[in-house]
N, C-alpha and C. Protein backbone atom coordinates (compact mmCIF):
# COMPACT_ATOMS: atom_id res chain seq x y z
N UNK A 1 9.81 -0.45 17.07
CA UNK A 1 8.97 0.28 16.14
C UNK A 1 8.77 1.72 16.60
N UNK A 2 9.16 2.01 17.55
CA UNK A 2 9.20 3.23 18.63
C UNK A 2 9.55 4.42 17.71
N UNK A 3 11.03 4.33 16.82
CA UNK A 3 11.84 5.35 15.58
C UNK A 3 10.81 5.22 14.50
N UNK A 4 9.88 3.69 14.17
CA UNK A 4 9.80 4.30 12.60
C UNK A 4 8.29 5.13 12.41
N UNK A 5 8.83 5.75 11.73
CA UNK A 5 7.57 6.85 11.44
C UNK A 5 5.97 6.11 10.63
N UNK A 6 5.11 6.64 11.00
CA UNK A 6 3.94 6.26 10.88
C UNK A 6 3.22 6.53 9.19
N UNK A 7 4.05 7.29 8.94
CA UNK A 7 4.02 7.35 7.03
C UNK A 7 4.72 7.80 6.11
N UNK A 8 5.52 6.57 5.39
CA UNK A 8 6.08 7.06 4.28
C UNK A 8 6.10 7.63 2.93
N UNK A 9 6.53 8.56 2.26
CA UNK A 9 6.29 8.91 1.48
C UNK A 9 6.47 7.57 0.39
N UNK A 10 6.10 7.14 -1.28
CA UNK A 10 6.21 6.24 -1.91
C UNK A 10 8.07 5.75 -2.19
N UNK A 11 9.00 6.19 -2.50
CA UNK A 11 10.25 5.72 -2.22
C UNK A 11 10.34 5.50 -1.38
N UNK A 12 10.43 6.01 -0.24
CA UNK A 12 10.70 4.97 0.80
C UNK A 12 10.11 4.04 1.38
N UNK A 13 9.12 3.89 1.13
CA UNK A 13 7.57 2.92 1.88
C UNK A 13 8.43 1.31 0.54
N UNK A 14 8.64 1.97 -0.53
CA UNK A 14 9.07 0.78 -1.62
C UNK A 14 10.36 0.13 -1.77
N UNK A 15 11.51 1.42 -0.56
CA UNK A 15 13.15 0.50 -0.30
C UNK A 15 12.82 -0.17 0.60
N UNK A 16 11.32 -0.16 2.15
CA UNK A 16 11.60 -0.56 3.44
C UNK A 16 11.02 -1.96 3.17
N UNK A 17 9.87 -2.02 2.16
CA UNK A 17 9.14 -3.66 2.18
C UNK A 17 9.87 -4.02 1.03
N UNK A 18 10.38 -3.58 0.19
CA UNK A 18 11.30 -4.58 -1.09
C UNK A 18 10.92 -4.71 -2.13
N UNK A 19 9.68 -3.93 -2.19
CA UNK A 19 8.78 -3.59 -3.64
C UNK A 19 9.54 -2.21 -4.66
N UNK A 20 8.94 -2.04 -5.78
CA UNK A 20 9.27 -0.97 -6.59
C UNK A 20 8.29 -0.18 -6.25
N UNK A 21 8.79 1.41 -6.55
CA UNK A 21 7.74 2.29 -6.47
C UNK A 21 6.88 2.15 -7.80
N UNK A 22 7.36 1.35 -8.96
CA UNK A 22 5.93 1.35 -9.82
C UNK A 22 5.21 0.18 -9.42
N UNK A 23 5.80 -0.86 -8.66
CA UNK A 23 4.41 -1.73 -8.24
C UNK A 23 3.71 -1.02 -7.25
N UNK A 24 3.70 -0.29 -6.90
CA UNK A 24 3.13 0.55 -5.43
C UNK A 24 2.43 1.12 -6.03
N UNK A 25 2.67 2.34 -6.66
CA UNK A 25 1.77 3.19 -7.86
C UNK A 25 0.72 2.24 -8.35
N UNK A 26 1.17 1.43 -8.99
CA UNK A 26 0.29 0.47 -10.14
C UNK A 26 -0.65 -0.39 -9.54
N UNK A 27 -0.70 -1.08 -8.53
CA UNK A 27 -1.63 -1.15 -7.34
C UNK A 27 -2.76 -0.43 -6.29
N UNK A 28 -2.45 0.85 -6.92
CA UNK A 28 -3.23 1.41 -6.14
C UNK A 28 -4.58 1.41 -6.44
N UNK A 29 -5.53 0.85 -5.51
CA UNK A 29 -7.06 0.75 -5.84
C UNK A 29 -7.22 -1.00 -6.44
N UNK A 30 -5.97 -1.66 -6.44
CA UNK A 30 -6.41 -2.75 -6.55
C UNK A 30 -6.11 -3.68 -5.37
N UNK A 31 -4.40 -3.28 -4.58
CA UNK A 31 -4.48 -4.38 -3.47
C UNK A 31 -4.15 -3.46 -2.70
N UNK A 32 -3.64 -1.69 -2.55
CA UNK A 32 -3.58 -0.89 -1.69
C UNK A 32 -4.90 -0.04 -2.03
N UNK A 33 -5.20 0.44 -0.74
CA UNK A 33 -6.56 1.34 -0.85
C UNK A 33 -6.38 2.72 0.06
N UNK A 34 -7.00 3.78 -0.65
CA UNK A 34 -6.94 4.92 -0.07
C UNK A 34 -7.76 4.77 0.99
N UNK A 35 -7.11 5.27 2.52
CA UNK A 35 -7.82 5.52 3.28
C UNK A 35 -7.43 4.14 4.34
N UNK A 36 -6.85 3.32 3.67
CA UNK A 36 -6.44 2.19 4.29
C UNK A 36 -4.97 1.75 4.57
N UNK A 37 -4.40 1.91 3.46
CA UNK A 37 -2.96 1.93 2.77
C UNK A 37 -2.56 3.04 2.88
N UNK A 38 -2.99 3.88 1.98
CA UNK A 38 -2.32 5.29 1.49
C UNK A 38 -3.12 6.48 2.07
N UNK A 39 -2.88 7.58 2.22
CA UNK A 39 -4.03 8.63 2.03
C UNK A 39 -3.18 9.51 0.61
N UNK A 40 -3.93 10.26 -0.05
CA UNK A 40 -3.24 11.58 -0.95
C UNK A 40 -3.79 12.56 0.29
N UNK A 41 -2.89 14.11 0.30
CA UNK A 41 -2.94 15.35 0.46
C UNK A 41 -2.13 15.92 -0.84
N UNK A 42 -2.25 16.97 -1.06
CA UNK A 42 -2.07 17.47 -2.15
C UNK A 42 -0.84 17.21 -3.34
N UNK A 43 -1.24 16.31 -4.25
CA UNK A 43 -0.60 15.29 -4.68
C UNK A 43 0.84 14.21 -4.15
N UNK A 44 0.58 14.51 -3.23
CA UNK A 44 1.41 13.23 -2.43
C UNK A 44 1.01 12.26 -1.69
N UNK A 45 1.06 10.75 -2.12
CA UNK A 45 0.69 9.94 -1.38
C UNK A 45 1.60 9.81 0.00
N UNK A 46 1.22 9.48 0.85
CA UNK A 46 1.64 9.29 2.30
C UNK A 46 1.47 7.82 2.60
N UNK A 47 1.67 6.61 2.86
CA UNK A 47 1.70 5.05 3.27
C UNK A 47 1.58 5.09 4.01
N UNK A 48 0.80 4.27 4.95
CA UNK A 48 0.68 4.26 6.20
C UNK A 48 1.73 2.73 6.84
N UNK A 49 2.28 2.68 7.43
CA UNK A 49 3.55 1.49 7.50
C UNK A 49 2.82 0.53 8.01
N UNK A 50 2.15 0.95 9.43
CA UNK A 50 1.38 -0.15 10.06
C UNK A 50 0.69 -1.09 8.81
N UNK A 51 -0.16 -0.32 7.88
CA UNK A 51 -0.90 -1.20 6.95
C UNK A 51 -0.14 -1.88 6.21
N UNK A 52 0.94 -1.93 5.81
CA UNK A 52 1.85 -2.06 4.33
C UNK A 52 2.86 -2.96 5.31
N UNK A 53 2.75 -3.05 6.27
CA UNK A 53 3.62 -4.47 7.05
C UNK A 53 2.91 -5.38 7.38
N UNK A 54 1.36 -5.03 7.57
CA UNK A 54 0.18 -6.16 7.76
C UNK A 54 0.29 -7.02 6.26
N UNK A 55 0.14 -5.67 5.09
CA UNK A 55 -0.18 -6.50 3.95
C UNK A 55 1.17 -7.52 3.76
N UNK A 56 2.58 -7.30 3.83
CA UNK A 56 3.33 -7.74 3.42
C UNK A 56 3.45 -9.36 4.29
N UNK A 57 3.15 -9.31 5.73
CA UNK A 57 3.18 -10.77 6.20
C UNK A 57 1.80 -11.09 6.23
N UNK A 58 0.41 -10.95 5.85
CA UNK A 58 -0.78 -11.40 5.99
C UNK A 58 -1.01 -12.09 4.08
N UNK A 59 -0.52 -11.21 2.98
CA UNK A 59 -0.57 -11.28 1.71
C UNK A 59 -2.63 -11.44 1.65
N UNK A 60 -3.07 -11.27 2.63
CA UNK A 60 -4.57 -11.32 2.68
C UNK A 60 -4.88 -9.92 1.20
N UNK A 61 -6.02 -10.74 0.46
CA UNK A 61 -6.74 -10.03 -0.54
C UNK A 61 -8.00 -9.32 -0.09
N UNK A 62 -8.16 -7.97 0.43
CA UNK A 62 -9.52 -7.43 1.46
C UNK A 62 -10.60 -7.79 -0.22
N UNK A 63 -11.93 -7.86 0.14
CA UNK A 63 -12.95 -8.02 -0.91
C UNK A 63 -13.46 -7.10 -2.08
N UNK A 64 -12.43 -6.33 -1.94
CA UNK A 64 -12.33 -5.60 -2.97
C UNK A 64 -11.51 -5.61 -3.74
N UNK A 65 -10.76 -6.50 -3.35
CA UNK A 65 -9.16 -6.49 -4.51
C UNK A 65 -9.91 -7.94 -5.15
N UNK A 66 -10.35 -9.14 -4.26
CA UNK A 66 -10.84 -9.69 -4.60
C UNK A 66 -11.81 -9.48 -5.89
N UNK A 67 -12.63 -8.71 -6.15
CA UNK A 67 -13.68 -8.82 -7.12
C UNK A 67 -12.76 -7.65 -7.98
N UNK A 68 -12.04 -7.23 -8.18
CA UNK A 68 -11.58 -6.71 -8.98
C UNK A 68 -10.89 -7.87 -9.82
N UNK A 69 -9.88 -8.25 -9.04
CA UNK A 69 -9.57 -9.41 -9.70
C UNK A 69 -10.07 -11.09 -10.34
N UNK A 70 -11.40 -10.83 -9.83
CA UNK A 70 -12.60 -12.04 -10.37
C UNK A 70 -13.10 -11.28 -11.56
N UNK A 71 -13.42 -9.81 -11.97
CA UNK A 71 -13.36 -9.10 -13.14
C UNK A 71 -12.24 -9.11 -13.95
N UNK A 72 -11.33 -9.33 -14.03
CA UNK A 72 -10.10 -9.38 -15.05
C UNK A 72 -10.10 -10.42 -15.23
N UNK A 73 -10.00 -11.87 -14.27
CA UNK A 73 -9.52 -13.44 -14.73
C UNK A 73 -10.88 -13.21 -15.61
C-alpha cells in the first residue's frame, strides 16, 4: 500500500473498487460522507482510499445512511 496514493480523484477511486463513477456521485451523503469518504476543494471531490476499501470489505451502513434509508423504505 506503500505506491497507492491517499486520494483519488472520482474516475479513478470508481476503476480501483469496481463501481461506476455515477454510483459514487449518486451516493454521496447517503453511504459516502464528506469528511469521511470524500472531501470537495474547489469543485473536485478527492476519495480518500483508506475509507472506500474499509467500505468495500466492511459493506457496514454508519447511522446515517442508516436513517436515511429507514426514511425512503
Amino acid at each position: 500500500m506503500k505506491d497507492t496514493p491517499q486520494y483519488l480523484k472520482t474516475n479513478d477511486m470508481a476503476k480501483m473498487i469496481g463501481y461506476s463513477k455515477d454510483y459514487l456521485l449518486k451516493h454521496k451523503g447517503v453511504f459516502f460522507f464528506e469528511g469521511t469518504h470524500y472531501f470537495t476543494k474547489q469543485k473536485r471531490t478527492n476519495w480518500k482510499v483508506s475509507s472506500m476499501i474499509a467500505w468495500i470489505e466492511n459493506k457496514n451502513l454508519s447511522d446515517k445512511a442508516k436513517e436515511i434509508l429507514d426514511l425512503v423504505s
